[in-house]
Every structure is written in structure tokens, then in C-alpha cells.
PDB file of N, CA and C in Angstrom:
ATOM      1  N   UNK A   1       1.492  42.006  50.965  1.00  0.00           N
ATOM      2  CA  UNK A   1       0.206  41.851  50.302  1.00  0.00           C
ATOM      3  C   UNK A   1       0.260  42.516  48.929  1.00  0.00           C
ATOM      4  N   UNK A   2      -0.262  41.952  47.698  1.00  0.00           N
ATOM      5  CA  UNK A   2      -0.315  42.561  46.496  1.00  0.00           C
ATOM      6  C   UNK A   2      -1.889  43.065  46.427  1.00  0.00           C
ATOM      7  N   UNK A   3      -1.934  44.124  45.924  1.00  0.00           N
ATOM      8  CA  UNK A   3      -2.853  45.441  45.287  1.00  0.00           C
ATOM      9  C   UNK A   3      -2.990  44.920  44.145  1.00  0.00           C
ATOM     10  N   UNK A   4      -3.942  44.510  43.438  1.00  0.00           N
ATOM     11  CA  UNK A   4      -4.583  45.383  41.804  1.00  0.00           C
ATOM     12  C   UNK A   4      -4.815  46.101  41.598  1.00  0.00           C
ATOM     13  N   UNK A   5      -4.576  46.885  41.018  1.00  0.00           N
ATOM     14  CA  UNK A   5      -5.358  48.282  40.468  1.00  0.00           C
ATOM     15  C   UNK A   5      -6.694  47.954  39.585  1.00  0.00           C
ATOM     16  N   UNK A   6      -7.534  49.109  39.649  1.00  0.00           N
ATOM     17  CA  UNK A   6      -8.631  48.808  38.608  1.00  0.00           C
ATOM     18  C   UNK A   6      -8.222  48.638  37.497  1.00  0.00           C
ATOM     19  N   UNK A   7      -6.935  49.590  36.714  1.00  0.00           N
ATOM     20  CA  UNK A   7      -6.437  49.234  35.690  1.00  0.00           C
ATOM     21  C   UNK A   7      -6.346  47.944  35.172  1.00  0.00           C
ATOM     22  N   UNK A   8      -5.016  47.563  36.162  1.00  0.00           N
ATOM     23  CA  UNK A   8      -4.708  46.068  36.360  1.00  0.00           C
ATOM     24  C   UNK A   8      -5.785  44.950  35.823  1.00  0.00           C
ATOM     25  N   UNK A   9      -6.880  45.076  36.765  1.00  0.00           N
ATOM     26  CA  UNK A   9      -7.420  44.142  36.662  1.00  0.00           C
ATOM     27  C   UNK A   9      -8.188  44.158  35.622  1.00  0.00           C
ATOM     28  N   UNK A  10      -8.876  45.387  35.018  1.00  0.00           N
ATOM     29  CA  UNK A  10      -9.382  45.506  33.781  1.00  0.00           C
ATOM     30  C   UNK A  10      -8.913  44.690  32.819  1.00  0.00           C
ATOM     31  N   UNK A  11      -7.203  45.034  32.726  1.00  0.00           N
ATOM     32  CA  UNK A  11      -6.788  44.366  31.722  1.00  0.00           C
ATOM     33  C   UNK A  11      -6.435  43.336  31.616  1.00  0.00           C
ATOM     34  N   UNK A  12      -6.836  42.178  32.917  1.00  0.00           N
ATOM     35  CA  UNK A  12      -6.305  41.157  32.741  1.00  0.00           C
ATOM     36  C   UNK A  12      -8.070  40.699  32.553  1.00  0.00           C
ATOM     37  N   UNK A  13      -8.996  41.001  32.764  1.00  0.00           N
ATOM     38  CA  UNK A  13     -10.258  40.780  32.315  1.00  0.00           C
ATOM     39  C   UNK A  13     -10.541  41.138  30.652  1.00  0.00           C
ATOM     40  N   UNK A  14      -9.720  41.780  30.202  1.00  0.00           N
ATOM     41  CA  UNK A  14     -10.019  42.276  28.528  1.00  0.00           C
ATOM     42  C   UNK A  14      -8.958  40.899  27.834  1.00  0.00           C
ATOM     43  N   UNK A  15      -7.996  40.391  28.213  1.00  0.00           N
ATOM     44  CA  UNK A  15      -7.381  39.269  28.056  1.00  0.00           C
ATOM     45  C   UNK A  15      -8.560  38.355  27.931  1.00  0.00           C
ATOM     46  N   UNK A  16      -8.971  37.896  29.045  1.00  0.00           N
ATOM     47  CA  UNK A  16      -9.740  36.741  29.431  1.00  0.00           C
ATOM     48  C   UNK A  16     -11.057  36.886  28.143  1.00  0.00           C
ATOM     49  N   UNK A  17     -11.565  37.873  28.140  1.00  0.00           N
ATOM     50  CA  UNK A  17     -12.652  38.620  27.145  1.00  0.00           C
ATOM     51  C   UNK A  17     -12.363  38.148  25.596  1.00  0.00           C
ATOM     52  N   UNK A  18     -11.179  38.612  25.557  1.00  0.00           N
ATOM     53  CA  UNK A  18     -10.672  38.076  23.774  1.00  0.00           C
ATOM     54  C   UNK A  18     -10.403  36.563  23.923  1.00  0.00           C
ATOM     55  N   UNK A  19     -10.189  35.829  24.879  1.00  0.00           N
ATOM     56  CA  UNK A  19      -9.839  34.397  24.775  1.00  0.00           C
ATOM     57  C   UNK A  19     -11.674  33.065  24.680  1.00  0.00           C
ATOM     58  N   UNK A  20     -12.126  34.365  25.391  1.00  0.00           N
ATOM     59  CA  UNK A  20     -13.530  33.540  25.359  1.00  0.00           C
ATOM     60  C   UNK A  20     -14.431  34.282  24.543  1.00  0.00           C
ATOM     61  N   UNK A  21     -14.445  35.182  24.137  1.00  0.00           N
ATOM     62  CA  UNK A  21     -15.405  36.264  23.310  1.00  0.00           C
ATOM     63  C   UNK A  21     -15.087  35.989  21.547  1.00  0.00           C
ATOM     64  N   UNK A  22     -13.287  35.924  21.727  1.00  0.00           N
ATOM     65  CA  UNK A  22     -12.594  36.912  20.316  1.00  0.00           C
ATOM     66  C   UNK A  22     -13.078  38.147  19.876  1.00  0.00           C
ATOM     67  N   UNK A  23     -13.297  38.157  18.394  1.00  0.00           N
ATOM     68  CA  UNK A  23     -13.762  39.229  17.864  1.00  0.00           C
ATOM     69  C   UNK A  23     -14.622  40.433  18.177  1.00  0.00           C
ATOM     70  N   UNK A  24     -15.294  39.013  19.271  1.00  0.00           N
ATOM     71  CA  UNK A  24     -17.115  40.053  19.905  1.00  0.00           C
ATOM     72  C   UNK A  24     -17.199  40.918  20.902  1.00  0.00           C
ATOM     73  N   UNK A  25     -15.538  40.514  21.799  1.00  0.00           N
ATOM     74  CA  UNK A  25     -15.292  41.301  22.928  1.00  0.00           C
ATOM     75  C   UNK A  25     -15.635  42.591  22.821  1.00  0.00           C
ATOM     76  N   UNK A  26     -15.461  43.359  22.014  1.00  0.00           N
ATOM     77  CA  UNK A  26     -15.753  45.050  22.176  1.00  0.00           C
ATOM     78  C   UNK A  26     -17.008  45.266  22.517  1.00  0.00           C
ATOM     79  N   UNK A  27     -17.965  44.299  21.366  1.00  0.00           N
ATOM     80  CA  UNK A  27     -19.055  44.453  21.312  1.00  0.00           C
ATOM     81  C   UNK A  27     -19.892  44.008  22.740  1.00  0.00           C
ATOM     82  N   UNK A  28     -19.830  42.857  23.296  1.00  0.00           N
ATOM     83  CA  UNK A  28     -19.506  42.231  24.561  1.00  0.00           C
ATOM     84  C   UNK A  28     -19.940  43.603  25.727  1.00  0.00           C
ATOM     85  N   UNK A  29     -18.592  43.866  26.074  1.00  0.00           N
ATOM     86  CA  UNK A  29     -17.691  45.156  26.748  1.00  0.00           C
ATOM     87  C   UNK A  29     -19.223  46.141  26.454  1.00  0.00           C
ATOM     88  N   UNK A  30     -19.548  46.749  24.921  1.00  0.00           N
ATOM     89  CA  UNK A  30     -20.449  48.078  24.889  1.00  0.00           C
ATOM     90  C   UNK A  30     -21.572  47.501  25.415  1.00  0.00           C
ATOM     91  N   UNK A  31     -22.255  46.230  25.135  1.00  0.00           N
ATOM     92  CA  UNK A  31     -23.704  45.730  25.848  1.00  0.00           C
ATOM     93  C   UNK A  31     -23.171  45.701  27.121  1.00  0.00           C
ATOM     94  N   UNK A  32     -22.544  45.388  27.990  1.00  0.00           N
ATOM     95  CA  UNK A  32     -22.344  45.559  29.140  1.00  0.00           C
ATOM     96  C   UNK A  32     -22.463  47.297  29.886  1.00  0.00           C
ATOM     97  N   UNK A  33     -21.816  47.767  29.161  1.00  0.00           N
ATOM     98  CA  UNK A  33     -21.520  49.293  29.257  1.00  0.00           C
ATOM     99  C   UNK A  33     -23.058  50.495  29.524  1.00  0.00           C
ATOM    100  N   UNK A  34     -23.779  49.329  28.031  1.00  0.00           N
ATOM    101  CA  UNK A  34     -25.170  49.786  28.106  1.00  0.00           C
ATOM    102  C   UNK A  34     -26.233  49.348  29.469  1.00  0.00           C
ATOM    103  N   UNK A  35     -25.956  48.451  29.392  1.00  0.00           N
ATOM    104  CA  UNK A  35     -26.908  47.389  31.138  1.00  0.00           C
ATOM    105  C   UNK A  35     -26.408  48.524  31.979  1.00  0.00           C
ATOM    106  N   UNK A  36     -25.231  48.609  32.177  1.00  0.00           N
ATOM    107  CA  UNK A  36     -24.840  49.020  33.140  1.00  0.00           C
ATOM    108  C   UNK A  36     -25.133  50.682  33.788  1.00  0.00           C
ATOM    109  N   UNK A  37     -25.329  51.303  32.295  1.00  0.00           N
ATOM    110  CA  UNK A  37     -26.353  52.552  32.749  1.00  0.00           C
ATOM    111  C   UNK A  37     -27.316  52.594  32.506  1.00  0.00           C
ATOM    112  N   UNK A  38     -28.094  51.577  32.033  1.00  0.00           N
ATOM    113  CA  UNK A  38     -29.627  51.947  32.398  1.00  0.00           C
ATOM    114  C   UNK A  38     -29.603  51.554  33.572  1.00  0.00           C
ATOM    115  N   UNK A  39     -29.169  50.362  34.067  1.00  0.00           N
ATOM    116  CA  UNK A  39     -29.243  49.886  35.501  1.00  0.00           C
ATOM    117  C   UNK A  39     -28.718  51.311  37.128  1.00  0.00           C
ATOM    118  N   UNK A  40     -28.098  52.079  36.066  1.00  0.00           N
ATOM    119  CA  UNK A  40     -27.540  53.069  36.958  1.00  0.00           C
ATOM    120  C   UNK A  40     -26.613  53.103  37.656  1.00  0.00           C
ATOM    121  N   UNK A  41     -25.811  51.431  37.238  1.00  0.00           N
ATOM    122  CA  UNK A  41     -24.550  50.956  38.208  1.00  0.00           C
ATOM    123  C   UNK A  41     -23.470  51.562  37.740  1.00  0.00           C
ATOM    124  N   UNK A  42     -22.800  52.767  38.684  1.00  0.00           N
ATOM    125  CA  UNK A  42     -21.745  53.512  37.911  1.00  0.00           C
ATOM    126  C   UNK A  42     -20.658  52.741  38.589  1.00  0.00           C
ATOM    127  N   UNK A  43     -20.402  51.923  39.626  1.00  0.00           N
ATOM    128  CA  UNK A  43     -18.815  51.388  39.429  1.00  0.00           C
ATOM    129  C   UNK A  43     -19.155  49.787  38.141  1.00  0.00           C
ATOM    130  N   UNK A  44     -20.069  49.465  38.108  1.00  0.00           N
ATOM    131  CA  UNK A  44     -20.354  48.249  37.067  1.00  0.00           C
ATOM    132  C   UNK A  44     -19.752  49.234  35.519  1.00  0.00           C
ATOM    133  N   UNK A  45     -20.365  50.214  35.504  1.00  0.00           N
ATOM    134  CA  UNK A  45     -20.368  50.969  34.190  1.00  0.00           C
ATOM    135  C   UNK A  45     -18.854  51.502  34.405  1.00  0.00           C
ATOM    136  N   UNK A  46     -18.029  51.922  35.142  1.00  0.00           N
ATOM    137  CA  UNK A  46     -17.003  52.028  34.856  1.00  0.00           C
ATOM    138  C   UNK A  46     -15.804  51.083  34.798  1.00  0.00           C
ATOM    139  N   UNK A  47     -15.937  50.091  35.526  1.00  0.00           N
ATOM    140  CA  UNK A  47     -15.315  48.693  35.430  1.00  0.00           C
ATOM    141  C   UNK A  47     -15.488  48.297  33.605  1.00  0.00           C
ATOM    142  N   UNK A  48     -16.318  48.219  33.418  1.00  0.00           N
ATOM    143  CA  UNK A  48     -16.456  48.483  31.970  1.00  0.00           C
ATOM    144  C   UNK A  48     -16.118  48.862  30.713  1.00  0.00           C
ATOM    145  N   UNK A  49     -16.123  50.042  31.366  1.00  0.00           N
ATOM    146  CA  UNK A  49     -15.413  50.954  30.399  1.00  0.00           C
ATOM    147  C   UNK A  49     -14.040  50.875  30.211  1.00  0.00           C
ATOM    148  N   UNK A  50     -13.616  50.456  31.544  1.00  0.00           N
ATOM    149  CA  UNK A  50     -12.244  50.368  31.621  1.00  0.00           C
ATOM    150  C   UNK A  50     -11.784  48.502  30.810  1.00  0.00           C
ATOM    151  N   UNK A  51     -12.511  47.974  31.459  1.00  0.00           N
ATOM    152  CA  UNK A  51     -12.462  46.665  30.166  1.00  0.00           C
ATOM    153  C   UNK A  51     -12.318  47.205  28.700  1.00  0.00           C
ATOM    154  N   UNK A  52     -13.444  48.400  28.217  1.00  0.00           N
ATOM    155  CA  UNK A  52     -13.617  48.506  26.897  1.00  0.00           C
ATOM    156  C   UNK A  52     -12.050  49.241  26.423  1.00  0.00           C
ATOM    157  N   UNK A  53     -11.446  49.723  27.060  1.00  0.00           N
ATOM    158  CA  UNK A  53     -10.769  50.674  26.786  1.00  0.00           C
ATOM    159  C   UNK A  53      -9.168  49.568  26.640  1.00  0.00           C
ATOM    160  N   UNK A  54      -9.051  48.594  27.390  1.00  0.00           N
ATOM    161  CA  UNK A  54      -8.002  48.178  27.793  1.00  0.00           C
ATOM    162  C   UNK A  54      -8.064  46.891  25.948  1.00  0.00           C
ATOM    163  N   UNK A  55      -9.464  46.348  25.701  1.00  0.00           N
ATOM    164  CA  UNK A  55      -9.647  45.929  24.487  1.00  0.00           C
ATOM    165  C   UNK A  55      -9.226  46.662  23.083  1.00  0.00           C
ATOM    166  N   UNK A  56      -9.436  47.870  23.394  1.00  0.00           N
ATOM    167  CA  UNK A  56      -9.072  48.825  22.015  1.00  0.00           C
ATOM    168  C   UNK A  56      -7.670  48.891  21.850  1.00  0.00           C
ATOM    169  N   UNK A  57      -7.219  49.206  23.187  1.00  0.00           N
ATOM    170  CA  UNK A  57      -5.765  48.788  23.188  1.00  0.00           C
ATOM    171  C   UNK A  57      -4.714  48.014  23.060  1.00  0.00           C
ATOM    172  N   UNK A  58      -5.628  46.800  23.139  1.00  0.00           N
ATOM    173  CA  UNK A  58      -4.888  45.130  22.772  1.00  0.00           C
ATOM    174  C   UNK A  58      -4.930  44.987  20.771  1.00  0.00           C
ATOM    175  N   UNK A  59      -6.147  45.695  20.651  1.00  0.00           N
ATOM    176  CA  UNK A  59      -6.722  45.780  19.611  1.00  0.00           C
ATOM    177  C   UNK A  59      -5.531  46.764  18.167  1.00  0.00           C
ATOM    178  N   UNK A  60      -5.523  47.871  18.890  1.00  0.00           N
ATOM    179  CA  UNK A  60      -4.162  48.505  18.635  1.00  0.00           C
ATOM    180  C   UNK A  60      -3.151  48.261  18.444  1.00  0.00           C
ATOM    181  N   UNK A  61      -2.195  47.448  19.500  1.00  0.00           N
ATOM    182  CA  UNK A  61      -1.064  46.836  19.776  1.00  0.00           C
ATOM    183  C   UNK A  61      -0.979  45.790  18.471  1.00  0.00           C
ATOM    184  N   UNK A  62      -2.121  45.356  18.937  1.00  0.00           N
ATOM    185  CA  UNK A  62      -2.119  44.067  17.314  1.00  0.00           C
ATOM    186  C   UNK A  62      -2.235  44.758  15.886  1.00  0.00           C
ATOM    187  N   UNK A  63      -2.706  45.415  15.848  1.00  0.00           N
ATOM    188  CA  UNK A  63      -2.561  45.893  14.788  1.00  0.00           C
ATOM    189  C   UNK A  63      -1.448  46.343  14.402  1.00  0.00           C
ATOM    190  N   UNK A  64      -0.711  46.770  15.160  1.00  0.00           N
ATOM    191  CA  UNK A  64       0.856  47.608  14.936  1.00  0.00           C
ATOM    192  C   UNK A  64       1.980  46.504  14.847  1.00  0.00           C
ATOM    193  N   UNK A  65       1.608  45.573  15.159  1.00  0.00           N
ATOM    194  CA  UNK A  65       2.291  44.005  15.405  1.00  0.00           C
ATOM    195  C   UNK A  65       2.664  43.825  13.162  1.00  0.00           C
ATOM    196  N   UNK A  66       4.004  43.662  13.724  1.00  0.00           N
ATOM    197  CA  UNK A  66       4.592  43.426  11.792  1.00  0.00           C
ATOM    198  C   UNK A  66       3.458  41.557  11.196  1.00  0.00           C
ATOM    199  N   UNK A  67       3.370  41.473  10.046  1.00  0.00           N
ATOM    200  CA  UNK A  67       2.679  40.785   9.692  1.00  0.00           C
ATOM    201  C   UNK A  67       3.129  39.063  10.438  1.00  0.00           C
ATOM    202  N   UNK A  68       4.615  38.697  10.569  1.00  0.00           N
ATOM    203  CA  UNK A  68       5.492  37.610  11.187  1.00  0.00           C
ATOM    204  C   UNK A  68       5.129  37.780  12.078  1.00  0.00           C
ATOM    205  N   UNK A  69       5.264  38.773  13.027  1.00  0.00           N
ATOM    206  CA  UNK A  69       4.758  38.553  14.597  1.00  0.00           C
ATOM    207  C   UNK A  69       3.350  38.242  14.705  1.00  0.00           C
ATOM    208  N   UNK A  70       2.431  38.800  13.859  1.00  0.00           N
ATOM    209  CA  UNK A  70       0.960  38.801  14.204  1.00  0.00           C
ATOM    210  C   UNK A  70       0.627  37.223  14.196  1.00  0.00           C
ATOM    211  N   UNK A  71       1.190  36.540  13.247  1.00  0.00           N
ATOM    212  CA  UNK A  71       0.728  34.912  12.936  1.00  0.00           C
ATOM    213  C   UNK A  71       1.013  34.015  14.063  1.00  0.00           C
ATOM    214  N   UNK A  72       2.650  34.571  15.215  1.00  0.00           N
ATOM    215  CA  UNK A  72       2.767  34.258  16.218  1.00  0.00           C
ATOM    216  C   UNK A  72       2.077  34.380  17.232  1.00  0.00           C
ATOM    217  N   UNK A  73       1.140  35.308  17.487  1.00  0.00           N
ATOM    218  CA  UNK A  73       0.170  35.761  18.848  1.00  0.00           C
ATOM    219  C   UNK A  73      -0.523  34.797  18.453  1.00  0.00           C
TER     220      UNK A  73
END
């Protein structure tokens, strides 16, 4: 049997996020983040976070990406 991790799956949800969102994903990710504690839902709000976090990081990666590779992604 295969396991996801919350990690895991975060980040294959922050994928999915930039493919249907693009740019807006972060923003996306923080309105979610926000619902999610006024609502008081702390595994919603941390699922979340962990989306938001796994975006900054894709976000990162690309950025560090040489100008030739970036035109390829």
C-alpha cells in the first residue's frame, strides 16, 4: 500500500494550483488560509498552509532556474 504524506500531497496540490490558478495561486492559497481561520478549521488551515508554502517554493526554484531553462518549464 502507498502512504502520502501531508507534505506529499500538498505539493502535488500546489502543482495542480499553478496549472489552474498561475500567477494567483499564492494569493488563492492566503484567501483560503484566511476562510480557514475564521472558520476555525485548523487541519483545513494547515493543509493550506502547507499548499502555501510548497507554492513559494516552486516559486523559488523558478526563479533560480538559468534564463534557457526557465523558457523550457
Amino acid at each position: 500500500m502507498w502512504v502520502v504524506t501531508e507534505r506529499e500531497s500538498a505539493a502535488m496540490y500546489a502543482r495542480a494550483s499553478l496549472k489552474w490558478y498561475g500567477p494567483r495561486a499564492r494569493s488563492v492559497a492566503r484567501s483560503m488560509i484566511s476562510k480557514m481561520a475564521k472558520k476555525g478549521d485548523l487541519k483545513g488551515l494547515r493543509a493550506w498552509r502547507l499548499v502555501f508554502e510548497q507554492l513559494a517554493e516552486a516559486e523559488q526554484q523558478q526563479a533560480n532556474l538559468p534564463e534557457a531553462r526557465r523558457a523550457e518549464a
